[in-house]
Structure formats: C-alpha cells, structure tokens
C-alpha atoms as a PDB file:
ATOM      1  CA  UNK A   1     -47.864   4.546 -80.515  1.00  0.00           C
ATOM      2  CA  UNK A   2     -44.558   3.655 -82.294  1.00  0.00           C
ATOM      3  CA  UNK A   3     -41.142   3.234 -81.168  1.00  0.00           C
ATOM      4  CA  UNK A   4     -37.635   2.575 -82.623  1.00  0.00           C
ATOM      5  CA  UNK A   5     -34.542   1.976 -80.530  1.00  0.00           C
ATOM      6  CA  UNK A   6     -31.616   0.754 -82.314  1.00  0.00           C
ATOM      7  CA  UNK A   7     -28.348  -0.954 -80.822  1.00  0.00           C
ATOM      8  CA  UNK A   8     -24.772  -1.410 -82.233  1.00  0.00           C
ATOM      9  CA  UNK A   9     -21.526  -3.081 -82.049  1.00  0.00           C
ATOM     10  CA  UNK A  10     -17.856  -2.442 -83.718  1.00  0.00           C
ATOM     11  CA  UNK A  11     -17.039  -6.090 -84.231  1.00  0.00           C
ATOM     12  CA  UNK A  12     -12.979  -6.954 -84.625  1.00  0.00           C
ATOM     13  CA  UNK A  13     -13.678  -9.189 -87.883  1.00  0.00           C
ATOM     14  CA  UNK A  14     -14.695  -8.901 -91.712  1.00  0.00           C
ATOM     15  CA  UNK A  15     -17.855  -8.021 -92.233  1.00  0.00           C
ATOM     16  CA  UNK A  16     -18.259 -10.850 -94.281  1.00  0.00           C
ATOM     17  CA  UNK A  17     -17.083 -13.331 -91.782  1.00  0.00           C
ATOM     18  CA  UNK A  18     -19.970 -11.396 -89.402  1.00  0.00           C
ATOM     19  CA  UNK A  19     -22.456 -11.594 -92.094  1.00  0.00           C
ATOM     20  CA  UNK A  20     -21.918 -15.746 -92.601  1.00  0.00           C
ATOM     21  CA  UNK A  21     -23.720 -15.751 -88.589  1.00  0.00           C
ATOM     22  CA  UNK A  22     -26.095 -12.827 -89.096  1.00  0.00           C
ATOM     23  CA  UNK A  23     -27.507 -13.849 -92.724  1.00  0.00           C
ATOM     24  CA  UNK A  24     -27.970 -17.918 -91.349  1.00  0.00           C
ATOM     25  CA  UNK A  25     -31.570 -16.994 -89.657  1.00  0.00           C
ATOM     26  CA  UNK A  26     -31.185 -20.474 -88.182  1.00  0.00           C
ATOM     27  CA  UNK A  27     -28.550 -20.057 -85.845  1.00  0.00           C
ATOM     28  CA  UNK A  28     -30.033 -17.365 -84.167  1.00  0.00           C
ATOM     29  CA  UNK A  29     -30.331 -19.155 -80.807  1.00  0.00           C
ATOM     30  CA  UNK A  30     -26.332 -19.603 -81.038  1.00  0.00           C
ATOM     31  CA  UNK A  31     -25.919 -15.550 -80.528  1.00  0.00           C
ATOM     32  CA  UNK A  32     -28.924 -14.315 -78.932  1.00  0.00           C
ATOM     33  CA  UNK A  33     -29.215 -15.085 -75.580  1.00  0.00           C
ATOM     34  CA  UNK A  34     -33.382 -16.257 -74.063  1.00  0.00           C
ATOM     35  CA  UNK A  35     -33.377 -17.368 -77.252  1.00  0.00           C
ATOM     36  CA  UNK A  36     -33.269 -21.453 -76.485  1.00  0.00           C
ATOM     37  CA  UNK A  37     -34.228 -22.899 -80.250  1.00  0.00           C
ATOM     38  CA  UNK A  38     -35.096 -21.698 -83.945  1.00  0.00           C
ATOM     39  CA  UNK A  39     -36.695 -23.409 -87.183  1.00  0.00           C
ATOM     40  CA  UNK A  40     -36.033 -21.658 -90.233  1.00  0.00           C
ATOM     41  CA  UNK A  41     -38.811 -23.435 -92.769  1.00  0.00           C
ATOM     42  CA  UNK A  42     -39.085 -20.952 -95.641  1.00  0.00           C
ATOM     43  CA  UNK A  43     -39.274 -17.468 -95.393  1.00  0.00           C
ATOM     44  CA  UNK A  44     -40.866 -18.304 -91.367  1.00  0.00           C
ATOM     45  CA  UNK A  45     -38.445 -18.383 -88.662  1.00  0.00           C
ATOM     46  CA  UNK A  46     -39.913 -19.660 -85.244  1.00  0.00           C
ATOM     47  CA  UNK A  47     -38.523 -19.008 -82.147  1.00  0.00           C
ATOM     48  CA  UNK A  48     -38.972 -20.729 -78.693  1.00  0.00           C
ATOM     49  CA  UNK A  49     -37.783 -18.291 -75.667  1.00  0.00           C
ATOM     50  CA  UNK A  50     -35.961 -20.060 -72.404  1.00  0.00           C
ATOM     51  CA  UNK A  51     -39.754 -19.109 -71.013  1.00  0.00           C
ATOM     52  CA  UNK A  52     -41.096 -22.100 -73.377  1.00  0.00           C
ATOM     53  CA  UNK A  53     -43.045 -18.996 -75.818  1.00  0.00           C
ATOM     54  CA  UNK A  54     -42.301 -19.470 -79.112  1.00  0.00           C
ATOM     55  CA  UNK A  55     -42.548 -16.394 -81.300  1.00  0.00           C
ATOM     56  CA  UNK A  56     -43.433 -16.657 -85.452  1.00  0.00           C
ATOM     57  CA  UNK A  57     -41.246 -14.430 -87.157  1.00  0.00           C
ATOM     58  CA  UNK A  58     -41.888 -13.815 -91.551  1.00  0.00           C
ATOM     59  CA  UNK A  59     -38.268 -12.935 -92.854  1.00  0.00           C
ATOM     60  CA  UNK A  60     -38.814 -10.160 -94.787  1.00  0.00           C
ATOM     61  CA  UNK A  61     -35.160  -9.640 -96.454  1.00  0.00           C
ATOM     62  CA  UNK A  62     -31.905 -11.820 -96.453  1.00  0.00           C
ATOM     63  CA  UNK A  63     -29.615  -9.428 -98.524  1.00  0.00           C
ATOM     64  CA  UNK A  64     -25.764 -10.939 -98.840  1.00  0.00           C
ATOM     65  CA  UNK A  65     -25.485  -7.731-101.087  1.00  0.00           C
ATOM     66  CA  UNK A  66     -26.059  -5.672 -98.391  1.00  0.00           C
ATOM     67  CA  UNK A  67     -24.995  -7.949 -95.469  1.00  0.00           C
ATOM     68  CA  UNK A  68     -29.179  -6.944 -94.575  1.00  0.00           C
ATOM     69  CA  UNK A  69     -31.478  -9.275 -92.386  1.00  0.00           C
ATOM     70  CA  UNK A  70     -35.021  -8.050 -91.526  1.00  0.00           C
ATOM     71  CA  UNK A  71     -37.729  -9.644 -89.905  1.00  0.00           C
ATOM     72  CA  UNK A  72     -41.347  -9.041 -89.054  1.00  0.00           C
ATOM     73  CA  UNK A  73     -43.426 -10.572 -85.805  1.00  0.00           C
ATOM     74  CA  UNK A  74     -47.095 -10.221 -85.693  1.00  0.00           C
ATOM     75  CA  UNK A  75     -49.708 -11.077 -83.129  1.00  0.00           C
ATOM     76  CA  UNK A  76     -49.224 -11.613 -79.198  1.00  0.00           C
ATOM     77  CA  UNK A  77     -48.543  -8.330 -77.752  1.00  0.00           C
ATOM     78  CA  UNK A  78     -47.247  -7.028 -80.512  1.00  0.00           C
ATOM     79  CA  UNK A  79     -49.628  -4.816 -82.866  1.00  0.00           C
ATOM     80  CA  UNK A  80     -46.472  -4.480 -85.583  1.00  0.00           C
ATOM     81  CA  UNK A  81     -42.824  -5.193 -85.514  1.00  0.00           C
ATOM     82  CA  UNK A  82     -39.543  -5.218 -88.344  1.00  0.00           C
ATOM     83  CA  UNK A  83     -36.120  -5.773 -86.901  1.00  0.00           C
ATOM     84  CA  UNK A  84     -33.455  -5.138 -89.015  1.00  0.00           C
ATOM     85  CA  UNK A  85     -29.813  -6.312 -88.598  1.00  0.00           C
ATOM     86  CA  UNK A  86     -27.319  -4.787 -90.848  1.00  0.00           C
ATOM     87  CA  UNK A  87     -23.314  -5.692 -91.275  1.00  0.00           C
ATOM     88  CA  UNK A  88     -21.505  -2.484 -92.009  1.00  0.00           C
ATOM     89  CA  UNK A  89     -18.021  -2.812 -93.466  1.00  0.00           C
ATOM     90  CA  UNK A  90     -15.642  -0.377 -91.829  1.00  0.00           C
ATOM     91  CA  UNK A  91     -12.051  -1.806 -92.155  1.00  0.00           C
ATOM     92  CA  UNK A  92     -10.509  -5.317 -94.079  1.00  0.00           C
ATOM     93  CA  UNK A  93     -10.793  -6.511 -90.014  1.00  0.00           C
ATOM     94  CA  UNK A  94     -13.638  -4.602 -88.727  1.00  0.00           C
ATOM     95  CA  UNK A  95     -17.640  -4.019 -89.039  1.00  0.00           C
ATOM     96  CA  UNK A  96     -20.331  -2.139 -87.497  1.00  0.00           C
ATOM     97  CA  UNK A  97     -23.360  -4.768 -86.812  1.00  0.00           C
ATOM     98  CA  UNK A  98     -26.654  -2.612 -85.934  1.00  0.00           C
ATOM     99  CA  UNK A  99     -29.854  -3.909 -84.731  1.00  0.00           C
ATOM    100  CA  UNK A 100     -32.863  -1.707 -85.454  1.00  0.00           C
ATOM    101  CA  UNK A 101     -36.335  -2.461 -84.029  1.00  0.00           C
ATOM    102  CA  UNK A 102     -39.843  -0.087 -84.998  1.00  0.00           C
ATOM    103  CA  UNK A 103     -42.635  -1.680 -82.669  1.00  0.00           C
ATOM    104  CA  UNK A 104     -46.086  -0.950 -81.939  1.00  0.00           C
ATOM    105  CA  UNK A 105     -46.822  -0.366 -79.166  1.00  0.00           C
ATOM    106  CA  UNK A 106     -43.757   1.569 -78.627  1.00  0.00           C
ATOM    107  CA  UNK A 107     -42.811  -0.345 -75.460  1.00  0.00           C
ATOM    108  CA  UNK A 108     -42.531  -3.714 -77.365  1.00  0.00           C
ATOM    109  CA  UNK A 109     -39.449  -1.864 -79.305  1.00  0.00           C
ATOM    110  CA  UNK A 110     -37.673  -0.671 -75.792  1.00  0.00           C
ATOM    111  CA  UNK A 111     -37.901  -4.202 -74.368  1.00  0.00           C
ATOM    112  CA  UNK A 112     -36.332  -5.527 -77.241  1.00  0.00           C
ATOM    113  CA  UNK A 113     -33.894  -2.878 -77.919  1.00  0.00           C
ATOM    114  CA  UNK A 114     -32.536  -3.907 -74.203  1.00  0.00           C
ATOM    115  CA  UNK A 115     -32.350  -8.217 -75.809  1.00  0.00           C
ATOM    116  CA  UNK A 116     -30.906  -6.991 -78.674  1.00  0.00           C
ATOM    117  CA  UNK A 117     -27.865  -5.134 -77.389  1.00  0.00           C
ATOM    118  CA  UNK A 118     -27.442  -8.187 -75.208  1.00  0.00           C
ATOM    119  CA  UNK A 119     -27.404 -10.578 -78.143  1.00  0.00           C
ATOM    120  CA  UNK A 120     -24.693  -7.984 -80.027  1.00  0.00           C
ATOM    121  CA  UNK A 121     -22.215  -8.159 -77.223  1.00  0.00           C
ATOM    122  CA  UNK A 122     -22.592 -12.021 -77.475  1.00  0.00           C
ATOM    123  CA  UNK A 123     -21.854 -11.552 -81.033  1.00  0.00           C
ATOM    124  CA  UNK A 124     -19.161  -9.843 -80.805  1.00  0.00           C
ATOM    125  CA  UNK A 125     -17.549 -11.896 -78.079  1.00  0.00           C
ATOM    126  CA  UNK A 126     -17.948 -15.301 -80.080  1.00  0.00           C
ATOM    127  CA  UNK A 127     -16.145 -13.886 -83.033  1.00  0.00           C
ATOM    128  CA  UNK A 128     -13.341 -11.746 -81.611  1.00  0.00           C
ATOM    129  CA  UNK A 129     -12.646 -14.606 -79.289  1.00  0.00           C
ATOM    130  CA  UNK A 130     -13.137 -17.137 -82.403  1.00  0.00           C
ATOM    131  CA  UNK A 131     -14.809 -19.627 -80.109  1.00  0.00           C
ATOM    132  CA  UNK A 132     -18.290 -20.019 -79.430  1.00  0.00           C
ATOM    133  CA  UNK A 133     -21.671 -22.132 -80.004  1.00  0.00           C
ATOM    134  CA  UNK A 134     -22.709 -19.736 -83.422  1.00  0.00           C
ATOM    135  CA  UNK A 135     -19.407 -20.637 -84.932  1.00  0.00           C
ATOM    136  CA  UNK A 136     -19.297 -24.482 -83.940  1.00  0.00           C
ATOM    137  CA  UNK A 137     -22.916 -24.549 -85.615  1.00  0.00           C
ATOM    138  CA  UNK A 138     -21.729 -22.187 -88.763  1.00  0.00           C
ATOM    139  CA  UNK A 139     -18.602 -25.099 -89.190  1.00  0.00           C
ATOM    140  CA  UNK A 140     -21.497 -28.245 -88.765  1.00  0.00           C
ATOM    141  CA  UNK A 141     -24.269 -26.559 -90.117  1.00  0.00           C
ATOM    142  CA  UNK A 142     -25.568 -27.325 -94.107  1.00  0.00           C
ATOM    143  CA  UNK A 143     -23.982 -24.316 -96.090  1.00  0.00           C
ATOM    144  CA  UNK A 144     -21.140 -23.083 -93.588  1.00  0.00           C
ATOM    145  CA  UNK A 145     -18.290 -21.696 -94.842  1.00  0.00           C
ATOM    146  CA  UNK A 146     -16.056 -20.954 -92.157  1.00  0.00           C
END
C-alpha cells in the first residue's frame, strides 16, 4: 500500500536565494539533519545516514524553472519512492519550500515525512539566520552564487 505525507515551510528569503540550496543535490547533508555525507555523480545522488547506511537515490528532475527537485530511491525497504521538493515564490522576501514523499509501503513515506519536516525547519533556520553549514558550502562550493 501507498502513502504520501507532505511537509512545508514559509521561509523569510527569495525563493531564488532558497532554490540556490535546494537545486545543489550535493549539499544535502548541510540541511538535512541524519544525513552525515552526499556524492552527487550524475543524475545518482548517494547518501550515507549518521547510522553508516548509505541510500542510492536517481534524481529524477532538477528544474531552476520551476525551483523543482525530485528524487527516486529504490531497493532496501523501500518497494518505490519520489520525493519532491518544490520552492514556491510568495513575496520579493518570502517562499513556501514543500517536501512531498509517495512511498511504498506506505509506512516508508510517514517515516520520512517526520525527517523531512525536520530537515525544513533546519532550512529555514540557516537562511533566515544567514549563517549556517549549507550556506558556508553554497559560498565554497563549485557553482555558488551567494
């Protein structure tokens, strides 16, 4: 059986200034907290957990257009996955970020709908606050734009 949970954030900044974190898949482990390390090679993302499990992710959409990220993971204990992270312009200084998982089994989706909110607040607090690890890696890292 399927489920979907989905989790959001209004985030005090451009959308585009949220979108230069959300749309780098590689600095994923910057924002998302368990999340320890990520290799971007491609259009596969791998991710190693603070547990020492890494997770293969195929990155199904990178959309600057549409400030749209998706993702799929296959295999473990998941039977199907797509995350999607979309940047929502709402004001010149403020977004909507939402997180969107669809998992099989339906479980799979409410644990990570529970990670996922996490790793919005942590967002959010690294770019309202203007300080944090995503944004020293965004300034350092090949193709930032701050």
């Amino acid at each position: 059986m399927r489920g979907t949970v989905r989790r959001d954030a209004v985030i005090g900044v451009d959308a585009a200034r949220a979108w230069q974190i959300v749309g780098r898949p590689e600095l994923l482990h910057h924002w998302f907290p368990g999340v320890d390390d990520c290799r971007v090679d491609g259009d596969r993302r791998t991710i190693t957990l603070g547990t020492g499990l890494t997770v293969d992710e195929t990155i199904v959409t990178n959309d600057p257009l549409q400030r749209r990220f998706q993702y799929r993971i296959a295999g473990g204990l998941v039977t199907e996955h797509l995350a999607s992270v979309d940047v929502i312009a709402l004001t010149p200084g403020s977004c909507l970020v939402t997180y969107a998982s669809d998992a099989d089994p339906a479980a799979m989706a409410i644990m990570l709908g529970g990670a996922t909110g996490g790793a919005l607040a942590e967002l959010r607090r690294q770019l309202e606050s203007g300080h944090g690890p995503a944004l020293d890696a965004l300034d350092t890292a090949p193709g930032g734009t701050p």
